[in-house]
PDB file of N, CA and C in Angstrom:
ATOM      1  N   UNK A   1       0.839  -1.160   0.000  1.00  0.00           N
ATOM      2  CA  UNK A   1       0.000   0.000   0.000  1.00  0.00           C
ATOM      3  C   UNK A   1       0.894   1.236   0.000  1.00  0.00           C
ATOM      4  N   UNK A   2       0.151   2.181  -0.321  1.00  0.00           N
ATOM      5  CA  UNK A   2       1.011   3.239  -0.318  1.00  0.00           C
ATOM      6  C   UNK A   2       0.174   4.627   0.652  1.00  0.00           C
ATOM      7  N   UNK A   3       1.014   5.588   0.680  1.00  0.00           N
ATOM      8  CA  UNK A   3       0.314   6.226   1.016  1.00  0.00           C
ATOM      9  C   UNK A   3       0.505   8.016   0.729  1.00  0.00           C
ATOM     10  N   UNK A   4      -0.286   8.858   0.559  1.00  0.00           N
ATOM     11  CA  UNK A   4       0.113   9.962  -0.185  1.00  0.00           C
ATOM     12  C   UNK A   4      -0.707  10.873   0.382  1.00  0.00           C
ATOM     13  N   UNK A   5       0.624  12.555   0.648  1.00  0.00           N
ATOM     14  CA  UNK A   5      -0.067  13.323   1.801  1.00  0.00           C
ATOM     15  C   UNK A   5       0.318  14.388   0.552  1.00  0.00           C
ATOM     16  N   UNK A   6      -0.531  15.203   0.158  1.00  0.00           N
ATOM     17  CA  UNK A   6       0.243  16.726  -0.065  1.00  0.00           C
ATOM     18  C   UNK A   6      -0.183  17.906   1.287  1.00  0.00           C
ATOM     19  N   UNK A   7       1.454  18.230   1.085  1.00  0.00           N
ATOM     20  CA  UNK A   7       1.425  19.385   2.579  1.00  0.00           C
ATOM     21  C   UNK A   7       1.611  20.328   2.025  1.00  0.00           C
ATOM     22  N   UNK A   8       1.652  21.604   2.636  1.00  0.00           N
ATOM     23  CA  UNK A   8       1.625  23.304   2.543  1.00  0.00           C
ATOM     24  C   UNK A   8       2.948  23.541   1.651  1.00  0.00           C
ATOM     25  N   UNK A   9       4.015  22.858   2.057  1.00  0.00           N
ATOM     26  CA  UNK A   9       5.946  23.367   1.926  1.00  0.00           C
ATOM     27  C   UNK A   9       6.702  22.617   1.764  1.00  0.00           C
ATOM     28  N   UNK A  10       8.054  22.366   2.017  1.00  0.00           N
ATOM     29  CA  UNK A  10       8.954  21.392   1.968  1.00  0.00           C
ATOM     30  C   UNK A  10       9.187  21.419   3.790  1.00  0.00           C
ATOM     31  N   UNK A  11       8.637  22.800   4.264  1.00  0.00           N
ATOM     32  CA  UNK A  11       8.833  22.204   5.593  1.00  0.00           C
ATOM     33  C   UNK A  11       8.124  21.982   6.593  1.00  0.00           C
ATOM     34  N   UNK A  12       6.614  21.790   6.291  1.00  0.00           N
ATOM     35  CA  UNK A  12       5.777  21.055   6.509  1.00  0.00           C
ATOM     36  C   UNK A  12       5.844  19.574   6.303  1.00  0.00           C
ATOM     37  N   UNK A  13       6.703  19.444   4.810  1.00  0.00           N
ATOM     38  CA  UNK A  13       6.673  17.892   4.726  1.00  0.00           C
ATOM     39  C   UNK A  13       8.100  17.432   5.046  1.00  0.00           C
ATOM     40  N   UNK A  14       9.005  17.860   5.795  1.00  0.00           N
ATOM     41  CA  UNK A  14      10.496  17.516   6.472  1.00  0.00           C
ATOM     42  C   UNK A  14       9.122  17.450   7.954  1.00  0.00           C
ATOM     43  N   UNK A  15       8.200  18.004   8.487  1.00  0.00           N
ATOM     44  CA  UNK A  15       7.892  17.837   9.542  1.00  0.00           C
ATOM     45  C   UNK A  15       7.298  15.719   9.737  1.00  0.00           C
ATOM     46  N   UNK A  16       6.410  15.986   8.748  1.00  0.00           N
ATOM     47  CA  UNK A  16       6.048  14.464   8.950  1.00  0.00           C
ATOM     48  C   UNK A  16       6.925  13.549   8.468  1.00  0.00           C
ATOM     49  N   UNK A  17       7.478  14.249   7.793  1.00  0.00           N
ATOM     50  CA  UNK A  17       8.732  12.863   7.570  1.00  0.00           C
ATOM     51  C   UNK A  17       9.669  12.715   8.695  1.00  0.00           C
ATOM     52  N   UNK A  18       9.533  13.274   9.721  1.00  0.00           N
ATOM     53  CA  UNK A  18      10.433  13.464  11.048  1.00  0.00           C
ATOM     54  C   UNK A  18       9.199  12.616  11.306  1.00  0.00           C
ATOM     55  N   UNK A  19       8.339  12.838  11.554  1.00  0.00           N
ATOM     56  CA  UNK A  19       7.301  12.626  12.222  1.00  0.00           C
ATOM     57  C   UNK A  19       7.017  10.771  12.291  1.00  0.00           C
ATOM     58  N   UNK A  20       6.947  10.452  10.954  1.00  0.00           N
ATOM     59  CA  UNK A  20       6.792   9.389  10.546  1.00  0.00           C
ATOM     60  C   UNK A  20       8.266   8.415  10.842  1.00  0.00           C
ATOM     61  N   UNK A  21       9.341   8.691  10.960  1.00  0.00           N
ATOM     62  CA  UNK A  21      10.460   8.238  11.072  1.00  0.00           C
ATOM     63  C   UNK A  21      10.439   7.846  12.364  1.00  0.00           C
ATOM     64  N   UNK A  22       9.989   8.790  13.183  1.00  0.00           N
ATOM     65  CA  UNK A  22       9.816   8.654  15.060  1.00  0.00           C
ATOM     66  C   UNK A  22       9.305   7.536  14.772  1.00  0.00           C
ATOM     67  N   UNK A  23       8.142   7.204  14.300  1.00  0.00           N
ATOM     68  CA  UNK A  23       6.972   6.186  14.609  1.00  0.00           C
ATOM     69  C   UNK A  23       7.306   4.811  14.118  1.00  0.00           C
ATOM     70  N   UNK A  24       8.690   4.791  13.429  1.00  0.00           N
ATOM     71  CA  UNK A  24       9.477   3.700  12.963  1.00  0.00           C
ATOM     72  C   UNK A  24       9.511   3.093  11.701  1.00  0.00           C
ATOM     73  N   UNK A  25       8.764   4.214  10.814  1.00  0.00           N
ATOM     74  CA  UNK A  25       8.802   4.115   9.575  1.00  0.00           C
ATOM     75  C   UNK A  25      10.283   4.396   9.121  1.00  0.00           C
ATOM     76  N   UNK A  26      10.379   3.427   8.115  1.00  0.00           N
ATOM     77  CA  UNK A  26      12.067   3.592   7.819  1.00  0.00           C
ATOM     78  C   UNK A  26      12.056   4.579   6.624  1.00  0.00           C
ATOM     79  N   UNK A  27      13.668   4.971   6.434  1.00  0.00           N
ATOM     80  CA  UNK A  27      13.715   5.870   5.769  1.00  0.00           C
ATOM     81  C   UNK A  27      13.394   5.035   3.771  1.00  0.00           C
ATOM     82  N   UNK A  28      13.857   3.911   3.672  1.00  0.00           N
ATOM     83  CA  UNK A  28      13.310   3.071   2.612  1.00  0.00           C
ATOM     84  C   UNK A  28      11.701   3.260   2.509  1.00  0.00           C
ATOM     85  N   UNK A  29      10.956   3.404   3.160  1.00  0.00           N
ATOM     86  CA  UNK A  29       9.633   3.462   3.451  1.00  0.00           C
ATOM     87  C   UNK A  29       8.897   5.306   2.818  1.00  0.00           C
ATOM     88  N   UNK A  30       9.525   5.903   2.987  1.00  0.00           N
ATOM     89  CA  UNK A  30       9.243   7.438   2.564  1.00  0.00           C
ATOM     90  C   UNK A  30       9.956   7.628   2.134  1.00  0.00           C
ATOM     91  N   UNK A  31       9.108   8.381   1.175  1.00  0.00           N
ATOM     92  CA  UNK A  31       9.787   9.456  -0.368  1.00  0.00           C
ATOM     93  C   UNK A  31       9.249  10.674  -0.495  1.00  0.00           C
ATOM     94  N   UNK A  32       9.730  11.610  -1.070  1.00  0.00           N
ATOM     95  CA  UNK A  32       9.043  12.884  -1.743  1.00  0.00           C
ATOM     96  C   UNK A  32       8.866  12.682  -2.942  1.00  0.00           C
ATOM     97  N   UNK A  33       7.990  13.119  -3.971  1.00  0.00           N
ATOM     98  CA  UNK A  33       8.034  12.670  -5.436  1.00  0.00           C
ATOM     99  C   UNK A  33       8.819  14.142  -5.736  1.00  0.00           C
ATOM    100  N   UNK A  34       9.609  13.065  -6.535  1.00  0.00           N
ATOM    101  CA  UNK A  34       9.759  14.454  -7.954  1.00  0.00           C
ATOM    102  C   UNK A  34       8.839  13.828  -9.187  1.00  0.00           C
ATOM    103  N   UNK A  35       9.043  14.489 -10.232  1.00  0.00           N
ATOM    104  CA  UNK A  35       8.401  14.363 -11.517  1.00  0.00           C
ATOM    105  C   UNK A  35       7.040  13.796 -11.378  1.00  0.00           C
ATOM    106  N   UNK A  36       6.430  14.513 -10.830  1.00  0.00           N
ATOM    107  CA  UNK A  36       4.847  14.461 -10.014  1.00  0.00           C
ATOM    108  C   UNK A  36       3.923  13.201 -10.873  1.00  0.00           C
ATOM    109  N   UNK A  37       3.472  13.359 -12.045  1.00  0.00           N
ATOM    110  CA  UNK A  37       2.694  12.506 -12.356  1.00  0.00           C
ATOM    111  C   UNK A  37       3.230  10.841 -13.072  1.00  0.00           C
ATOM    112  N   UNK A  38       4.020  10.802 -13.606  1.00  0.00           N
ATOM    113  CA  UNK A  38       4.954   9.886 -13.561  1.00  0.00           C
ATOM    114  C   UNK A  38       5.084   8.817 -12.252  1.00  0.00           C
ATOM    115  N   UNK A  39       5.798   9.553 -11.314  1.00  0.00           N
ATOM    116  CA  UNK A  39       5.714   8.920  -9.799  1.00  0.00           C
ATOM    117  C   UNK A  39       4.391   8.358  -9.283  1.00  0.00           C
ATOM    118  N   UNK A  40       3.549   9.550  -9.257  1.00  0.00           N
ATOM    119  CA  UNK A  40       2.173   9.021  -8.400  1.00  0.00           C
ATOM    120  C   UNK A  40       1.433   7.939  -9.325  1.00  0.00           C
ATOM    121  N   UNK A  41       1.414   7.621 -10.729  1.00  0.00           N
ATOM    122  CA  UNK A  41       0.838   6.793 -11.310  1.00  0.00           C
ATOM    123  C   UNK A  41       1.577   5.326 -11.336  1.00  0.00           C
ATOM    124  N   UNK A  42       3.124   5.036 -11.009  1.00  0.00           N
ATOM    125  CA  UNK A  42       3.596   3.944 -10.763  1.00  0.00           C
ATOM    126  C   UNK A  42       3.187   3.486  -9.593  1.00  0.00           C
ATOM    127  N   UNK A  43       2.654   4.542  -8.185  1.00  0.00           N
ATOM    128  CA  UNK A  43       2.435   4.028  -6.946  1.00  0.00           C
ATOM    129  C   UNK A  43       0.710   3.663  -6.531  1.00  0.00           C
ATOM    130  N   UNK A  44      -0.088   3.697  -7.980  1.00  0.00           N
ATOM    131  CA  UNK A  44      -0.889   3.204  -7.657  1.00  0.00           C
ATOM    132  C   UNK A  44      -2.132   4.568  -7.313  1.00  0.00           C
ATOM    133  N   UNK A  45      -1.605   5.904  -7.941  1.00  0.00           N
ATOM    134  CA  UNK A  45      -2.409   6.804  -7.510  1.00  0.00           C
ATOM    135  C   UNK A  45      -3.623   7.132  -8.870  1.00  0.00           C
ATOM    136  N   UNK A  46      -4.694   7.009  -8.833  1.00  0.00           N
ATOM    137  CA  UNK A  46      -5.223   7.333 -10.086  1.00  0.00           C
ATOM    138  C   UNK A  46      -5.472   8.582 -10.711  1.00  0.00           C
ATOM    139  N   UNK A  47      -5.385   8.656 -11.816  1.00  0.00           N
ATOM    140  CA  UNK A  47      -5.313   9.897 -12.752  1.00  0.00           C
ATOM    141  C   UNK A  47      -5.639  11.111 -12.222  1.00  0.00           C
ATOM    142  N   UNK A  48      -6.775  11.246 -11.884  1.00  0.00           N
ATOM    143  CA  UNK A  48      -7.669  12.326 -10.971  1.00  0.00           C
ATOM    144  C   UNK A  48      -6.711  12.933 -10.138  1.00  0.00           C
ATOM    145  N   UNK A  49      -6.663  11.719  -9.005  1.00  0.00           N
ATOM    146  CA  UNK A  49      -5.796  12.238  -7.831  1.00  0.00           C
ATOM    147  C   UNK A  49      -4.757  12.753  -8.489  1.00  0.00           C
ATOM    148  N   UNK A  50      -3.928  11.992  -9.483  1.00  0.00           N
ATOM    149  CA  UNK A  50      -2.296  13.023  -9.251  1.00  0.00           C
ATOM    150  C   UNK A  50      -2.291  13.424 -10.396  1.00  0.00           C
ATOM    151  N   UNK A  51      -3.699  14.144 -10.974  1.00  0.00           N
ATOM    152  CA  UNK A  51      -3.564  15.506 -11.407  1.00  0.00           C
ATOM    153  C   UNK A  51      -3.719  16.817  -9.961  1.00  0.00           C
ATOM    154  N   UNK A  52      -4.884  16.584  -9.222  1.00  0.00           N
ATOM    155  CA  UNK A  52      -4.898  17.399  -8.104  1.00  0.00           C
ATOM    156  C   UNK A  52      -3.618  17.689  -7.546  1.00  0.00           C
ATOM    157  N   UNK A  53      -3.058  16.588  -6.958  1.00  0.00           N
ATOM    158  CA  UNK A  53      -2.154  16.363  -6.214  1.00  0.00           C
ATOM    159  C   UNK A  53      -0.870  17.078  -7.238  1.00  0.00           C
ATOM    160  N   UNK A  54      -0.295  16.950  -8.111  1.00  0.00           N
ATOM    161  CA  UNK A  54       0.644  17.707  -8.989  1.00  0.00           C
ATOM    162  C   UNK A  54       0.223  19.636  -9.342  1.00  0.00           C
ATOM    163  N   UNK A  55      -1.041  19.864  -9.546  1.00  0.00           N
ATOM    164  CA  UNK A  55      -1.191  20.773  -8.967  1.00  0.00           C
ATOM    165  C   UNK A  55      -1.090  21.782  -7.717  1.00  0.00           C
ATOM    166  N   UNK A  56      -1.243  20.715  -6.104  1.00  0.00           N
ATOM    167  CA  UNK A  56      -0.690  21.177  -5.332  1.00  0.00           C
ATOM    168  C   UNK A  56       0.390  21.805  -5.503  1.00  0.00           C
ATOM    169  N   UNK A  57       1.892  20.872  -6.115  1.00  0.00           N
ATOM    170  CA  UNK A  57       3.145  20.823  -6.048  1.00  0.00           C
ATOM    171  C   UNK A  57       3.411  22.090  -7.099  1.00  0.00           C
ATOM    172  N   UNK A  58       2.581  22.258  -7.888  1.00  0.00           N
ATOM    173  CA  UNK A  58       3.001  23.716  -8.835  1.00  0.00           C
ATOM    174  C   UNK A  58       2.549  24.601  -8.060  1.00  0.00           C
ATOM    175  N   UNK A  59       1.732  24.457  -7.305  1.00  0.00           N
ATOM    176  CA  UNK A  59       1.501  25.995  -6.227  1.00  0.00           C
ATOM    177  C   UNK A  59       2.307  26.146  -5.001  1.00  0.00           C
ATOM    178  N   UNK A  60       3.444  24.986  -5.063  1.00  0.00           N
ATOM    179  CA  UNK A  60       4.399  25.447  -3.868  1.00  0.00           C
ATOM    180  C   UNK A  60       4.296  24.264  -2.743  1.00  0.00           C
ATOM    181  N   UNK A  61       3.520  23.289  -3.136  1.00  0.00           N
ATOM    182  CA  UNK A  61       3.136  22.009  -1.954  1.00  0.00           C
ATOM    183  C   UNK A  61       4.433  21.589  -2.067  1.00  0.00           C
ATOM    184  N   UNK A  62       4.400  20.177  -1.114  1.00  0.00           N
ATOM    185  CA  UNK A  62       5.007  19.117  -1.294  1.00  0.00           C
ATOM    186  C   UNK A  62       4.417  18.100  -1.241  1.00  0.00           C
ATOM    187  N   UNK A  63       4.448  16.741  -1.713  1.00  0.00           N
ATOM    188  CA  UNK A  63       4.267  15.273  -1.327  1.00  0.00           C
ATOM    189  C   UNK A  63       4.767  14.648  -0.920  1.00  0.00           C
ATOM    190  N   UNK A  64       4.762  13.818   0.288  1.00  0.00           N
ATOM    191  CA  UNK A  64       5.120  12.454   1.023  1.00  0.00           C
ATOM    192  C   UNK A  64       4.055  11.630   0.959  1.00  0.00           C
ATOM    193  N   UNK A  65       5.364  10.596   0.262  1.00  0.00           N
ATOM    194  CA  UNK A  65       4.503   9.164   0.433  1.00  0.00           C
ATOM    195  C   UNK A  65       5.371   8.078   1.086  1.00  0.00           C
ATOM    196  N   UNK A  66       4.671   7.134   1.684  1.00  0.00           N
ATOM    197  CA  UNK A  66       4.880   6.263   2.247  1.00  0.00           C
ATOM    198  C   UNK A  66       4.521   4.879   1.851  1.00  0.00           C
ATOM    199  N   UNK A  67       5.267   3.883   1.504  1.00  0.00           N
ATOM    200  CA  UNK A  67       5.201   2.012   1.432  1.00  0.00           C
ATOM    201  C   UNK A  67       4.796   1.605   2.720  1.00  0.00           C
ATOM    202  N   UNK A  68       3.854   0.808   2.931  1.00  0.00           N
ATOM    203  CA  UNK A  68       3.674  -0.006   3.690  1.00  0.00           C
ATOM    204  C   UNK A  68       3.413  -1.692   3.498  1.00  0.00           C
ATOM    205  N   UNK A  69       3.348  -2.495   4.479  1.00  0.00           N
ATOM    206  CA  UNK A  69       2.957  -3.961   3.952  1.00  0.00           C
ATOM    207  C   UNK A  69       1.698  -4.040   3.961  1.00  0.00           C
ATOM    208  N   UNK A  70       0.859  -3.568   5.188  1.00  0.00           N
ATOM    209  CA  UNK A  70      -0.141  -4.189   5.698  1.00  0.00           C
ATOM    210  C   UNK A  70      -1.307  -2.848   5.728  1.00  0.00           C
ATOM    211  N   UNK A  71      -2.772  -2.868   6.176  1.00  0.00           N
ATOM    212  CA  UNK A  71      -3.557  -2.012   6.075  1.00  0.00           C
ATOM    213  C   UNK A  71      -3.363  -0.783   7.707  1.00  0.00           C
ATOM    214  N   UNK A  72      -2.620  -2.178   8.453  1.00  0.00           N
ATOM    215  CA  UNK A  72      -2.936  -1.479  10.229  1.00  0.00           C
ATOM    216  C   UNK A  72      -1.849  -0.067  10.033  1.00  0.00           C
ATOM    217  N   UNK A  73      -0.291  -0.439   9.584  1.00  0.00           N
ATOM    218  CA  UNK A  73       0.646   0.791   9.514  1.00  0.00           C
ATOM    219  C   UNK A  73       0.055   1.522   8.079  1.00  0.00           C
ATOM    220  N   UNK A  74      -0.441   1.343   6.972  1.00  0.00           N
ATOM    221  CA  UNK A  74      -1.280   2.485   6.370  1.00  0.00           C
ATOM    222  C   UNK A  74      -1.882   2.876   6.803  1.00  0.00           C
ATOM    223  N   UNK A  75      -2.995   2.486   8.111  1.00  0.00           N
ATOM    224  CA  UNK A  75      -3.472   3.493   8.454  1.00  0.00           C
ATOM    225  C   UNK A  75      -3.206   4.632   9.864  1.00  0.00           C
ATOM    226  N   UNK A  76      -1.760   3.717  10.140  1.00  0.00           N
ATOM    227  CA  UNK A  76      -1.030   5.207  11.224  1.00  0.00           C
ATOM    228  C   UNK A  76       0.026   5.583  10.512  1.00  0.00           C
ATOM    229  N   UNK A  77      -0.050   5.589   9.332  1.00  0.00           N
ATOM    230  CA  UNK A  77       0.971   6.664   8.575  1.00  0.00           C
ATOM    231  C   UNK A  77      -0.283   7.144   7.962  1.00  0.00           C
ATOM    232  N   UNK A  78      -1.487   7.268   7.250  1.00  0.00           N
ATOM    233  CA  UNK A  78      -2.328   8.519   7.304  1.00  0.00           C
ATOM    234  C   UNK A  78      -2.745   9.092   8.157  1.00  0.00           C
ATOM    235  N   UNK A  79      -2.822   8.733   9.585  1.00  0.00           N
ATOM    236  CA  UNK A  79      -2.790   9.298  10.746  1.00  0.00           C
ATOM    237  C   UNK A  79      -2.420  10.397  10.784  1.00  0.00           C
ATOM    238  N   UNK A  80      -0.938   9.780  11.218  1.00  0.00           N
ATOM    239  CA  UNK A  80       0.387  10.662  11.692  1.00  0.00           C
ATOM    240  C   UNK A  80       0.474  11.968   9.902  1.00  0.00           C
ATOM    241  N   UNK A  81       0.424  11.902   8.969  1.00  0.00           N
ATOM    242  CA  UNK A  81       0.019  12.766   7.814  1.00  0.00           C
ATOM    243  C   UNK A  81      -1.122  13.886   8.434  1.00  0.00           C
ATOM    244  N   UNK A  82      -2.471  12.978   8.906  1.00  0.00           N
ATOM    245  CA  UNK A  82      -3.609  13.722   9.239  1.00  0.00           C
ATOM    246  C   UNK A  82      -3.064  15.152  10.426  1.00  0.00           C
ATOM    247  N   UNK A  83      -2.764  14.438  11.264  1.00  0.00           N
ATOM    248  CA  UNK A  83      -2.178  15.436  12.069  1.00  0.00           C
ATOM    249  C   UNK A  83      -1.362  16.118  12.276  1.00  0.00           C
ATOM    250  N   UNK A  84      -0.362  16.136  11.308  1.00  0.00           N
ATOM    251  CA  UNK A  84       0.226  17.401  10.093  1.00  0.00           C
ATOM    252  C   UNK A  84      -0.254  18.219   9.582  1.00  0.00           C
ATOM    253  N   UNK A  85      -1.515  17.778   9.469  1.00  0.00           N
ATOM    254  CA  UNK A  85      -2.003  18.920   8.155  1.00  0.00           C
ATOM    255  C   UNK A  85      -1.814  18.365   7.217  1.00  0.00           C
ATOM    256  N   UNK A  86      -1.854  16.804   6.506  1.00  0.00           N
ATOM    257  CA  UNK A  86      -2.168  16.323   5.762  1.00  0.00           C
ATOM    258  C   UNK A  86      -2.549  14.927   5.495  1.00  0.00           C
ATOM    259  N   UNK A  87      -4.088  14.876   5.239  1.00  0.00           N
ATOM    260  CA  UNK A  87      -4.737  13.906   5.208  1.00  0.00           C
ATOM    261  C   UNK A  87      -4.068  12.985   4.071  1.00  0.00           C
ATOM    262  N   UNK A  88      -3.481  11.577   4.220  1.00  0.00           N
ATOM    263  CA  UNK A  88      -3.119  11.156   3.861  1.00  0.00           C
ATOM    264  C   UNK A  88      -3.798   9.872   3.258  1.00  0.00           C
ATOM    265  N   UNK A  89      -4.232  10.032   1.827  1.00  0.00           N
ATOM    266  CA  UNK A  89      -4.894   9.039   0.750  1.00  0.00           C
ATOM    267  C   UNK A  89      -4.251   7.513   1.308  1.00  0.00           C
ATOM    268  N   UNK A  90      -4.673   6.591   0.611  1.00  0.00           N
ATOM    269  CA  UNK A  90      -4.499   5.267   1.369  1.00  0.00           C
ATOM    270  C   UNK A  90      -4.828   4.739  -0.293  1.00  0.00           C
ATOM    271  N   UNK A  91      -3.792   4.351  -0.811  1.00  0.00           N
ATOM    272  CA  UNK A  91      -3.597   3.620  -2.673  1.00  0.00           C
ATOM    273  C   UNK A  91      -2.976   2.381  -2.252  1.00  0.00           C
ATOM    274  N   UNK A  92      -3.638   1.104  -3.617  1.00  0.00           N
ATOM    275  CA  UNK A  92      -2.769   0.324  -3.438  1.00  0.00           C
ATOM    276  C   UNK A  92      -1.619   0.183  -4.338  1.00  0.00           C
ATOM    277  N   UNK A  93      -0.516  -0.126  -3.797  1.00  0.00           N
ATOM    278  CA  UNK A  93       0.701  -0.061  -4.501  1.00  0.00           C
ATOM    279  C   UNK A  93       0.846  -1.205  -5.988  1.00  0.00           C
ATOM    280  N   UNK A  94       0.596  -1.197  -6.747  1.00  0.00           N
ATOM    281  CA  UNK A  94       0.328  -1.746  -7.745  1.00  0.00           C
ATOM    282  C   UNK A  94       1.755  -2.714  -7.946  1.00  0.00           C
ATOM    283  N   UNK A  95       2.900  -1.649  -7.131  1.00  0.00           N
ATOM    284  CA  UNK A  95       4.566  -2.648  -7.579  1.00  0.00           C
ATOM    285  C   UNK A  95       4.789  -3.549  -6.397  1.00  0.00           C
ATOM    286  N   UNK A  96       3.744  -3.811  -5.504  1.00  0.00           N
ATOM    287  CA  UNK A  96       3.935  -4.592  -4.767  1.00  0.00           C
ATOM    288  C   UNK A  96       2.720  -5.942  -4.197  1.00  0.00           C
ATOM    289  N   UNK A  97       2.678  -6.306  -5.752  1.00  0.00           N
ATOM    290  CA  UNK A  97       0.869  -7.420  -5.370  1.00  0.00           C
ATOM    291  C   UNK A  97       2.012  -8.453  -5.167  1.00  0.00           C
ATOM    292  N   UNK A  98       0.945  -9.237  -4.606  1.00  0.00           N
ATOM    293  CA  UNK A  98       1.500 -10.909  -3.848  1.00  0.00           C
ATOM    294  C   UNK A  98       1.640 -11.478  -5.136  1.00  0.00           C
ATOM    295  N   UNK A  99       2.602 -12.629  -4.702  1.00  0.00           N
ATOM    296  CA  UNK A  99       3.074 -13.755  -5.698  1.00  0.00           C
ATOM    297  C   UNK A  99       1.923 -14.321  -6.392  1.00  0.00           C
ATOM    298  N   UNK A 100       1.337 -14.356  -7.411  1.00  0.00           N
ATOM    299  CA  UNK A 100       0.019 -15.020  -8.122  1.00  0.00           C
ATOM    300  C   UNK A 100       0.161 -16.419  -8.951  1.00  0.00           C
ATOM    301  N   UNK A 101       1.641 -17.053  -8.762  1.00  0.00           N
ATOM    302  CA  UNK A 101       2.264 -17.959  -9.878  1.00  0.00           C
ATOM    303  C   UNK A 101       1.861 -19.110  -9.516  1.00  0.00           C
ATOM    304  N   UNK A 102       2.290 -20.149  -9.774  1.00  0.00           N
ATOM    305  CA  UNK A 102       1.761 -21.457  -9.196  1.00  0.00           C
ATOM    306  C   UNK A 102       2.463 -21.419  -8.260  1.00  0.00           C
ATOM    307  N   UNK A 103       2.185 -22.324  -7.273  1.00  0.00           N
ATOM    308  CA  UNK A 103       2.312 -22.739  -6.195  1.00  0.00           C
ATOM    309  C   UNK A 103       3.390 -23.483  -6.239  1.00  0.00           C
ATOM    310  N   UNK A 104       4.258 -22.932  -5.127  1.00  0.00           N
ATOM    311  CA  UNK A 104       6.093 -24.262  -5.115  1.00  0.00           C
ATOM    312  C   UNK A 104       5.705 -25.957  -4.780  1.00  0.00           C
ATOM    313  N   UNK A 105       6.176 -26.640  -5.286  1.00  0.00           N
ATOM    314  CA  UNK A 105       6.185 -27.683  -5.527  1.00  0.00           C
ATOM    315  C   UNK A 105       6.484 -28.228  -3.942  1.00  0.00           C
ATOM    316  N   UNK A 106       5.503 -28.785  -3.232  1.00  0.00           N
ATOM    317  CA  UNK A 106       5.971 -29.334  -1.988  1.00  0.00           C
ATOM    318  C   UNK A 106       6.056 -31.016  -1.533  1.00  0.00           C
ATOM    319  N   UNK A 107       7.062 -31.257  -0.981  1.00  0.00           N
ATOM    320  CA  UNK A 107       6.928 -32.598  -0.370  1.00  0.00           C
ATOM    321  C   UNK A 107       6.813 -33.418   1.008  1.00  0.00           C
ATOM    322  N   UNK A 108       5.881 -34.071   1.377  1.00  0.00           N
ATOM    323  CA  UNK A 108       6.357 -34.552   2.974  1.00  0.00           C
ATOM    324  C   UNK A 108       6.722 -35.661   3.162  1.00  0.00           C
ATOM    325  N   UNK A 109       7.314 -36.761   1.809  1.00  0.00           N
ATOM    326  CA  UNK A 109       8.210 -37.684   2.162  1.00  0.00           C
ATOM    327  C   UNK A 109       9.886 -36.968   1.611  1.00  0.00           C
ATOM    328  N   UNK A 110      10.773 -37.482   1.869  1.00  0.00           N
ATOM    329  CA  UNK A 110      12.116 -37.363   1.505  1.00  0.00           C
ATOM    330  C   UNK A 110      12.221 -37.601   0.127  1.00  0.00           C
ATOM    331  N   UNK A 111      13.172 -36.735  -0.505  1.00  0.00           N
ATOM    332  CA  UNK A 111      13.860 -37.231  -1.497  1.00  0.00           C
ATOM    333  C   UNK A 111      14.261 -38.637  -2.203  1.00  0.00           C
ATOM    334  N   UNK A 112      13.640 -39.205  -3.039  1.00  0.00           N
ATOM    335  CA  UNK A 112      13.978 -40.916  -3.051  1.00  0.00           C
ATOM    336  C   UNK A 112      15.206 -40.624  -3.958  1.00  0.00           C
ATOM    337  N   UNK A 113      16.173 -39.832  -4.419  1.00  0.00           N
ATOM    338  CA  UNK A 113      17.147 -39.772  -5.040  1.00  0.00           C
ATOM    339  C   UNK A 113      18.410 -40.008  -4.556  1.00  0.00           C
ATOM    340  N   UNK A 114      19.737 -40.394  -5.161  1.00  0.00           N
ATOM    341  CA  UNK A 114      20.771 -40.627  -4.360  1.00  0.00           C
ATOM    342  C   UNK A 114      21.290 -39.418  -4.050  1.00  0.00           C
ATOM    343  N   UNK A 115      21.874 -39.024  -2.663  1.00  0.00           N
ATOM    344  CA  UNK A 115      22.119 -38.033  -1.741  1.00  0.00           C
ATOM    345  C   UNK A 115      24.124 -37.949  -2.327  1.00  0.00           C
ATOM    346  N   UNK A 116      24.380 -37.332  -3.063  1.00  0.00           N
ATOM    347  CA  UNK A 116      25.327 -36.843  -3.856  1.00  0.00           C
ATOM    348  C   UNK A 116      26.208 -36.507  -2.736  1.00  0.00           C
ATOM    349  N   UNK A 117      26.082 -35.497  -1.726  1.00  0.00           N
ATOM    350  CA  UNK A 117      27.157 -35.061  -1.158  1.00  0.00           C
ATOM    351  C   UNK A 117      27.173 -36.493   0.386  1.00  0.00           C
ATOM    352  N   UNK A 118      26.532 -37.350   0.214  1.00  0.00           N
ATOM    353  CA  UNK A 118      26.632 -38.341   1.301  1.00  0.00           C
ATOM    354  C   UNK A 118      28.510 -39.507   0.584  1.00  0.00           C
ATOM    355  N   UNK A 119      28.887 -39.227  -0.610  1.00  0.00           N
ATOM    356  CA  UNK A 119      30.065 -39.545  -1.125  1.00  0.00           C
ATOM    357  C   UNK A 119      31.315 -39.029  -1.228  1.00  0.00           C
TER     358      UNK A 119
END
């Protein structure tokens, strides 16, 4: 999941990114976008939004976004955004869906083959 705040400044958004770092979000975990619509459409933001949202950033905003795994820390990193002063959207990260492939090949008897390094 991802997650995406536009704030007032760059130092409004150095605030929650302090902010969010306290709370043990790693620094791998938050970004600022550059090249506004580009970025927000690889992370899963739809058209609409990061036209708005890139507009912010031409009037002087900033954006932080945040990776997460799970729904519980997306939703205390839009929190911790909210109480910044920026309500923080909740997208799913499109570069990070679960494995969909077949299934690994499993066994619960042993190997019936000859054991190579037993020579």
């Amino acid at each position: 999941m991802v997650i995406v705040g536009l704030l007032e400044d760059a130092q409004q958004a150095r605030g929650v990114i302090r902010a969010l770092d306290d709370a043990g979000f790693s620094g791998d975990e938050i970004d600022t976008s550059g090249g506004v619509l580009p970025q927000l459409a690889k992370r899963g933001v739809p058209e609409t939004d990061g036209h708005a949202l890139a507009e912010g950033v031409r009037r002087g905003g900033a954006i932080v976004c945040v990776r997460t795994d799970d729904e519980e820390e997306a939703a205390e990193a839009a929190e911790l955004m909210g109480a910044h002063g920026a309500p923080g959207r909740i997208y799913q990260d499109p570069r990070r869906q679960p494995y969909t492939g077949p299934e690994r090949r499993m066994r619960d008897e042993p190997y019936p083959g000859v054991d190579r390094r037993a020579t």
